[in-house]
C-alpha atoms as a PDB file:
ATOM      1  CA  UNK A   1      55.916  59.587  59.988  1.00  0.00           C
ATOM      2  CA  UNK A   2      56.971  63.382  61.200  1.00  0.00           C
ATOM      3  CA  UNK A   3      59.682  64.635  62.538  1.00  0.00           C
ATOM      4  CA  UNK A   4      59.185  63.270  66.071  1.00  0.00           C
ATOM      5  CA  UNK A   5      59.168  59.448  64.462  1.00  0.00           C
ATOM      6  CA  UNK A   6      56.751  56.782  64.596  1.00  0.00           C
ATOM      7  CA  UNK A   7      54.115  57.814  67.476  1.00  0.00           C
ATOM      8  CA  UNK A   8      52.863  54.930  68.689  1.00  0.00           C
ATOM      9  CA  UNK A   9      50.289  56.494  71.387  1.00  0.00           C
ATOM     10  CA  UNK A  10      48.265  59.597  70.785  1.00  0.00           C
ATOM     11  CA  UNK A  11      47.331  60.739  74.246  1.00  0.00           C
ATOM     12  CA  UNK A  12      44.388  63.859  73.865  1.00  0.00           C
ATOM     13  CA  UNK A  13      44.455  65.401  77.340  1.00  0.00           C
ATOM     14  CA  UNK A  14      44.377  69.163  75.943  1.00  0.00           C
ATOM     15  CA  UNK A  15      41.224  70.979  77.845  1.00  0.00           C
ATOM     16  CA  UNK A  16      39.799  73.745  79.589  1.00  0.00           C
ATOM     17  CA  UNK A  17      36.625  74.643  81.055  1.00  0.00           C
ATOM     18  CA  UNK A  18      34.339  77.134  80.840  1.00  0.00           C
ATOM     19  CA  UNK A  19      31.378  77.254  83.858  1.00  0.00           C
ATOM     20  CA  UNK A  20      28.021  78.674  84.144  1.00  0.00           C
ATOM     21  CA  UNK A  21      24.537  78.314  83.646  1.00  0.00           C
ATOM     22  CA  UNK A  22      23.767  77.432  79.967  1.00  0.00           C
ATOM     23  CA  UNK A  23      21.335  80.534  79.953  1.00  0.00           C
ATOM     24  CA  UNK A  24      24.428  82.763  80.499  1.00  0.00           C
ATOM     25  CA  UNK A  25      27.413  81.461  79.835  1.00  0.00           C
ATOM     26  CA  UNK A  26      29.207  83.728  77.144  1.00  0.00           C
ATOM     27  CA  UNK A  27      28.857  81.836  73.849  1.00  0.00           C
ATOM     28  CA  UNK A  28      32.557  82.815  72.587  1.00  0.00           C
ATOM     29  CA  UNK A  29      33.959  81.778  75.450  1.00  0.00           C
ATOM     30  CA  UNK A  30      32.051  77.892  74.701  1.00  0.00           C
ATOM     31  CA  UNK A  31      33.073  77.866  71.071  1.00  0.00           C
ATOM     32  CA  UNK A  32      37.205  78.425  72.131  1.00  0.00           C
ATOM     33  CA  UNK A  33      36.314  75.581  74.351  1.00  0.00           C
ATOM     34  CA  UNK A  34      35.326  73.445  71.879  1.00  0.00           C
ATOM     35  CA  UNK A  35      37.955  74.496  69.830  1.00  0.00           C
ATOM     36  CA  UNK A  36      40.077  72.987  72.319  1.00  0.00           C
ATOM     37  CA  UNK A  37      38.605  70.076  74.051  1.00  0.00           C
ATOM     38  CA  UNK A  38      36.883  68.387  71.177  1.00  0.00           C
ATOM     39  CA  UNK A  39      37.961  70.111  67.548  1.00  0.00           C
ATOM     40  CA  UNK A  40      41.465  70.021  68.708  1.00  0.00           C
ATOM     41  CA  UNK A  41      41.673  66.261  69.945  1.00  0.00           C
ATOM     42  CA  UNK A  42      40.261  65.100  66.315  1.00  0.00           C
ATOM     43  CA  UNK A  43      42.337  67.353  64.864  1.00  0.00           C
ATOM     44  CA  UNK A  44      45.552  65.646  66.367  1.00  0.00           C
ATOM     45  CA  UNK A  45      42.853  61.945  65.630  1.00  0.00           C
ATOM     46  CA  UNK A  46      43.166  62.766  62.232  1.00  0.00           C
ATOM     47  CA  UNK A  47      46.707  63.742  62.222  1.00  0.00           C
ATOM     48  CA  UNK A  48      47.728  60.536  63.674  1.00  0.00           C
ATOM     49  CA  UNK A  49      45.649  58.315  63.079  1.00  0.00           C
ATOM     50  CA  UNK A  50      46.344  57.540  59.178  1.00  0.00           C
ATOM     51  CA  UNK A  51      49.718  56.245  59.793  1.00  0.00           C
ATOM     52  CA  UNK A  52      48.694  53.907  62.688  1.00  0.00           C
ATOM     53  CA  UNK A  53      46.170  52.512  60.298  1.00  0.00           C
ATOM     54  CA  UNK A  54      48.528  52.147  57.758  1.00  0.00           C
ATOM     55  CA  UNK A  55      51.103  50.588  59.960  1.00  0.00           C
ATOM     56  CA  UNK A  56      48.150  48.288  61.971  1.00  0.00           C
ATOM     57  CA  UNK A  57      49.394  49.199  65.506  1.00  0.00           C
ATOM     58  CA  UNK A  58      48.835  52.111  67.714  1.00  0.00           C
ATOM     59  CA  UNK A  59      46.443  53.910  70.314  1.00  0.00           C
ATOM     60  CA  UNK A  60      44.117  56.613  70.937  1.00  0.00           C
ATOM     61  CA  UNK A  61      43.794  57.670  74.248  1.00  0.00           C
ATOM     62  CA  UNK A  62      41.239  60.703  74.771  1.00  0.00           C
ATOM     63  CA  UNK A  63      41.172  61.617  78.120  1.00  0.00           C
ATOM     64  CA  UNK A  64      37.069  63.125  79.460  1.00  0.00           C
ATOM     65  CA  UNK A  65      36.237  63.238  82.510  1.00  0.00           C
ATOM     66  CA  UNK A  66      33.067  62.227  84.792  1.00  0.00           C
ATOM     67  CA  UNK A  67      31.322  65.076  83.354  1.00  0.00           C
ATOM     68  CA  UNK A  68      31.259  63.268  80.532  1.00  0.00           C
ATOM     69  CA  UNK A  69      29.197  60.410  82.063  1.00  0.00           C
ATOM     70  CA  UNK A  70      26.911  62.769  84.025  1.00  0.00           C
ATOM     71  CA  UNK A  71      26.270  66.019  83.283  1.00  0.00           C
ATOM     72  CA  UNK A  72      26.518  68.258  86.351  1.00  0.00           C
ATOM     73  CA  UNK A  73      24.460  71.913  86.769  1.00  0.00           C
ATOM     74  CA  UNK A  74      26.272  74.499  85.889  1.00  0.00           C
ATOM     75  CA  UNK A  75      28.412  73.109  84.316  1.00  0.00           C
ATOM     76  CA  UNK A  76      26.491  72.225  81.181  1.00  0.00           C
ATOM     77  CA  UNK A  77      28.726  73.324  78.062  1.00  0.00           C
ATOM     78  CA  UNK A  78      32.048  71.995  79.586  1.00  0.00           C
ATOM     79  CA  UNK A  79      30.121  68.701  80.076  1.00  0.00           C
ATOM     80  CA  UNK A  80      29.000  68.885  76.616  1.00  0.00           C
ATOM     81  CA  UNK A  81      33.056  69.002  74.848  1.00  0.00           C
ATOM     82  CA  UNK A  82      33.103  65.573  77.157  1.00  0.00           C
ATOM     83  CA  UNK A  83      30.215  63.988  75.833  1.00  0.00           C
ATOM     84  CA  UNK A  84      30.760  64.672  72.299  1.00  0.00           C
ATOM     85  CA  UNK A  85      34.325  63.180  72.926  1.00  0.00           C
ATOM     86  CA  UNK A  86      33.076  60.427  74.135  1.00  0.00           C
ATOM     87  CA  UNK A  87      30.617  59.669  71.414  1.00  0.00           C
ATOM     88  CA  UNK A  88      33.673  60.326  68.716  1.00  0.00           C
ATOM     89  CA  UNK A  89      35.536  57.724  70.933  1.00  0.00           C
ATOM     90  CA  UNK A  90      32.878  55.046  70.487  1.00  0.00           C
ATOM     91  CA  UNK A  91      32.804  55.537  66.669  1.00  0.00           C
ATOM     92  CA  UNK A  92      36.549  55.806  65.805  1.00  0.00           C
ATOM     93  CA  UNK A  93      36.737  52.319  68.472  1.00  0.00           C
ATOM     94  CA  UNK A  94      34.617  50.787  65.854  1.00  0.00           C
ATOM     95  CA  UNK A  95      36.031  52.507  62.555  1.00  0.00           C
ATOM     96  CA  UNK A  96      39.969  51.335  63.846  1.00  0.00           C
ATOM     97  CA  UNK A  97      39.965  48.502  65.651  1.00  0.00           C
ATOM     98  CA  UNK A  98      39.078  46.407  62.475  1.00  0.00           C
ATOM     99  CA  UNK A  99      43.053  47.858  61.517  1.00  0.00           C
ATOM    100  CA  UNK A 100      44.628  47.266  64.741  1.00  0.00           C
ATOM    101  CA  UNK A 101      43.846  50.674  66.002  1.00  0.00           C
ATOM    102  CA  UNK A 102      43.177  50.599  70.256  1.00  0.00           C
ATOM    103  CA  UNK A 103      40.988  53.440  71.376  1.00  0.00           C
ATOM    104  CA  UNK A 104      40.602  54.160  75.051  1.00  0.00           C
ATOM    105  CA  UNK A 105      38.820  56.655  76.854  1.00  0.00           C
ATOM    106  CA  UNK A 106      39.901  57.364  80.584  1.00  0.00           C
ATOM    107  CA  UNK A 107      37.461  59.262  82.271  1.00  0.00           C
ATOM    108  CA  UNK A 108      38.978  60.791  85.526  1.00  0.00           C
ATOM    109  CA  UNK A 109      36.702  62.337  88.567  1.00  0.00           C
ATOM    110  CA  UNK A 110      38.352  64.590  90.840  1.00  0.00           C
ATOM    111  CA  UNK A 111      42.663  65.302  90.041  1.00  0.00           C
ATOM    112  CA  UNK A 112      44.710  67.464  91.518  1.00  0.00           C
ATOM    113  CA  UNK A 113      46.166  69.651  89.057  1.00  0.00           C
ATOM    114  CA  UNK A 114      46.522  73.367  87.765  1.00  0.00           C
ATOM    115  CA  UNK A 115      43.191  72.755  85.746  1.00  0.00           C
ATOM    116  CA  UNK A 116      40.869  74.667  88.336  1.00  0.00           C
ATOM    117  CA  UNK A 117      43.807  77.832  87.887  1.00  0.00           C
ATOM    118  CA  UNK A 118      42.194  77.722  83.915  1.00  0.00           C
ATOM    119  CA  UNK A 119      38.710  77.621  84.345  1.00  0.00           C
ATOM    120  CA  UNK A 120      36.665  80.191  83.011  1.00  0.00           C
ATOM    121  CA  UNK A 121      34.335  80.597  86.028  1.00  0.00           C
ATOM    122  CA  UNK A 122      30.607  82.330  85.586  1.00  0.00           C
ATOM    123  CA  UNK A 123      28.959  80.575  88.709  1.00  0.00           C
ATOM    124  CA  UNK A 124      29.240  82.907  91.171  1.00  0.00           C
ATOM    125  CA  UNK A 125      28.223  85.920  89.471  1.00  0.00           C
ATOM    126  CA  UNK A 126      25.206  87.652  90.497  1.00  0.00           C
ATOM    127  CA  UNK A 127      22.014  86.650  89.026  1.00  0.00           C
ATOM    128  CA  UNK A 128      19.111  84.012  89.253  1.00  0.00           C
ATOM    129  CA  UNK A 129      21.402  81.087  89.414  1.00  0.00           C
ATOM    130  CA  UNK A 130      23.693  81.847  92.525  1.00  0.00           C
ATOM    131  CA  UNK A 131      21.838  80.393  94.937  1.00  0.00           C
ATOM    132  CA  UNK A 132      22.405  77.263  92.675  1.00  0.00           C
ATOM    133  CA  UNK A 133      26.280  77.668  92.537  1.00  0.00           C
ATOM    134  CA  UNK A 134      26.802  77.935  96.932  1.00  0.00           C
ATOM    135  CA  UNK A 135      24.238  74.613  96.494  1.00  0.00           C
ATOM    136  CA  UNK A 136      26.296  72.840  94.110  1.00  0.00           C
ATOM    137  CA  UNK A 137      29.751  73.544  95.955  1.00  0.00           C
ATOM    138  CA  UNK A 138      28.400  71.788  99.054  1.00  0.00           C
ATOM    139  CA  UNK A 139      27.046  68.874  96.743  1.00  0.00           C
ATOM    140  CA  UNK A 140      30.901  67.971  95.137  1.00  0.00           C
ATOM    141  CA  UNK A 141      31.979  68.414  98.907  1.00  0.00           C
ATOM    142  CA  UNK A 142      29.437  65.624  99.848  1.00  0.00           C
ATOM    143  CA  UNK A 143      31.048  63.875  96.573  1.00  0.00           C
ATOM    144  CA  UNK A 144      34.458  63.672  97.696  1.00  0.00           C
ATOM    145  CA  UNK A 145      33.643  62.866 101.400  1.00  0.00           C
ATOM    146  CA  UNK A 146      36.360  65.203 102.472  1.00  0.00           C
ATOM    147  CA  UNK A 147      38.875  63.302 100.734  1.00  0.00           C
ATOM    148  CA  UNK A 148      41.931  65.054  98.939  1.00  0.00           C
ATOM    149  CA  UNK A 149      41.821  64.673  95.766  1.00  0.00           C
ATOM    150  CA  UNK A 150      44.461  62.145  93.989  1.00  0.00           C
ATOM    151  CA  UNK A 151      47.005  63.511  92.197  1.00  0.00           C
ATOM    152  CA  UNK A 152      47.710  62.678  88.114  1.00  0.00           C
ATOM    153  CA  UNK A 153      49.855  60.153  88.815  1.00  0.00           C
ATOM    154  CA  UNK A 154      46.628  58.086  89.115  1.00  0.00           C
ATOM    155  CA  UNK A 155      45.588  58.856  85.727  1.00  0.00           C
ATOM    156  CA  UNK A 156      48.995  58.127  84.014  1.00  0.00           C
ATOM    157  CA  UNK A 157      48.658  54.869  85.702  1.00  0.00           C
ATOM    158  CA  UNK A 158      45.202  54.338  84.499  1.00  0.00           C
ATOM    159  CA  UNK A 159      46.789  54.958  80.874  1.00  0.00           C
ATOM    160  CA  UNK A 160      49.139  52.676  81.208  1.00  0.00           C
ATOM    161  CA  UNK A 161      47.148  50.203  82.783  1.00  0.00           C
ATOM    162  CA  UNK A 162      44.424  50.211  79.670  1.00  0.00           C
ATOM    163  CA  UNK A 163      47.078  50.391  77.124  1.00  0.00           C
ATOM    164  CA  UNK A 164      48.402  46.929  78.408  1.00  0.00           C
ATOM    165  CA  UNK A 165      45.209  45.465  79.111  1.00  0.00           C
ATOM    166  CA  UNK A 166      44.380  42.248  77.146  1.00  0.00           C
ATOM    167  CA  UNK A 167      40.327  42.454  78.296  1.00  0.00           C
ATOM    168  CA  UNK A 168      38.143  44.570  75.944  1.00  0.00           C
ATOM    169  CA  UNK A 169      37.301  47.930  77.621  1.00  0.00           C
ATOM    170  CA  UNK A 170      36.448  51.383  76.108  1.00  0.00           C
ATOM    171  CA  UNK A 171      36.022  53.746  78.880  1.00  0.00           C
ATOM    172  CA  UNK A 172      38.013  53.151  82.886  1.00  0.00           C
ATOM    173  CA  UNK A 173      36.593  55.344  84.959  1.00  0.00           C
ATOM    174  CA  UNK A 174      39.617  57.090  87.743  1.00  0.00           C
ATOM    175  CA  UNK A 175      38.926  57.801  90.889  1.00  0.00           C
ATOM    176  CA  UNK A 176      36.347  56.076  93.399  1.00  0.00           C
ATOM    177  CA  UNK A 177      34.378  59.312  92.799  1.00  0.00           C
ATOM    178  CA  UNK A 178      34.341  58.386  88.832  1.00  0.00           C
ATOM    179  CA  UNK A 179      34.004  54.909  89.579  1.00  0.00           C
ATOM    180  CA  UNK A 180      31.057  55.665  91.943  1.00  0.00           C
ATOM    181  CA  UNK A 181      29.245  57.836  89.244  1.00  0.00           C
ATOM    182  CA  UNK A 182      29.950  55.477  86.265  1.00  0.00           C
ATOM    183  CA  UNK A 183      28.093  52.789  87.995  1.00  0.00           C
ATOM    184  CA  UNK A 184      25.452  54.835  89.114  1.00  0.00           C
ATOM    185  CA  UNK A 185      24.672  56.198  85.562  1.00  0.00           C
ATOM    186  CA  UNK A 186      25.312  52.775  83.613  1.00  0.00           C
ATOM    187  CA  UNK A 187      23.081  50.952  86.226  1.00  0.00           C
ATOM    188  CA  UNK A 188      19.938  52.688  85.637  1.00  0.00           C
ATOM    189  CA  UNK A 189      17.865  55.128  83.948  1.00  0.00           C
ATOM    190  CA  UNK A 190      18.600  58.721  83.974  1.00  0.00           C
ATOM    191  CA  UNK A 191      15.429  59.663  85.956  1.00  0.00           C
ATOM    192  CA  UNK A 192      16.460  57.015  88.622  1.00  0.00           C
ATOM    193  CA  UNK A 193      20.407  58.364  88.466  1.00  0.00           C
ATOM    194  CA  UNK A 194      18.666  61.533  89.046  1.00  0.00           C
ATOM    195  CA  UNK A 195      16.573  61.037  92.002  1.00  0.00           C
ATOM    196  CA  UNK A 196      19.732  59.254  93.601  1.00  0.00           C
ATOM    197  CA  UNK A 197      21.965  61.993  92.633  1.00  0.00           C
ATOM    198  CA  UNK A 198      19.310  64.609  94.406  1.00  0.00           C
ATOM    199  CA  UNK A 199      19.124  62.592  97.618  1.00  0.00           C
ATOM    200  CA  UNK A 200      22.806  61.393  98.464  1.00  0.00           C
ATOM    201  CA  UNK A 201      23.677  64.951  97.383  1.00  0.00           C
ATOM    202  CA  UNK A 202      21.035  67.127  99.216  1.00  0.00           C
ATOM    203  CA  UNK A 203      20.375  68.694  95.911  1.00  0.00           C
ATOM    204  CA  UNK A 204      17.038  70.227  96.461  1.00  0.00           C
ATOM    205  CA  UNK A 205      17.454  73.229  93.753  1.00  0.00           C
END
């Protein structure tokens, strides 16, 4: 117990991303972001965790993101802190629930918030993968069906909602676009997800 008190929810939600083809993206720029999105959540896992253990009671929440359930072009290494959070969410679900530990994993598709205004941004520059990056704009467009995106109140109700939730469920997707990609992936092979992904997106690249 710290100086805050008995924390009874450990929330990860820290993150930034860095985008750009995995040929060129600047490496130091990728290791800060892992510094952050992964190495920092099991830093505060660690941190937290022992006490909850100790106590039998408490919750992990890391917070990914549908790039975590599909890797999108360009967008490889930020992808990549996802995924690897994900995977340490499915093995500290099975190290801590045997104490009383819950560990969730909300995986939210497109949010409005000030996240875009932190992005480290590569796409666009000039180079063989441009053509790609005007491609893949149009593609989330098609993704989002003109929709505005929700804002976070729909994930902090999606955290709430799981924390509560007497069912047994690791990851809840937010968003129809994260519930539509979830599905997609978990229903069939990746070469099928991919030849889907290609045609409802006009992804010809």
């Amino acid at each position: 117990m710290g100086a805050a008190g008995r924390v009874d929810v450990l929330v990860n939600n820290a993150g930034f991303g860095v985008e750009g083809a995995v040929e060129t993206a600047p490496l130091d720029e990728v290791r800060r972001m892992f510094e952050t999105n992964f190495f920092g959540a099991a830093r505060m896992i660690q941190a937290f965790v022992p006490a909850m253990r100790e106590r039998g009671a408490g919750a992990v929440v890391n917070v990914t993101s549908t790039a975590g359930i599909a890797s999108p072009p360009l967008g490889g290494y930020y992808a990549a802190t996802k995924f690897a959070l994900e995977a340490l969410s499915e093995a500290l679900h099975l190290e801590v629930g045997h104490f009383g530990v819950k560990v969730v994993v909300i995986e939210p598709g497109f949010i409005e918030t000030a996240f875009g205004a932190n992005v480290l941004d590569h796409r666009d520059e000039p180079g063989p993968y441009q053509p790609l990056a005007a491609l893949w704009e149009g593609a989330q467009a098609k993704l989002s069906n003109g929709e505005a995106a929700p804002g976070p109140e729909l994930v902090a109700s999606a955290i709430a909602d799981a924390l509560v939730a007497e069912h047994k469920q690791l990851r809840w997707p937010v968003g129809n676009d994260a519930a539509l990609v979830a599905a997609a992936r978990q229903g069939s092979s990746y070469d099928d997800f991919e030849t889907a992904m290609r045609a409802v997106l006009g992804l010809d690249w």
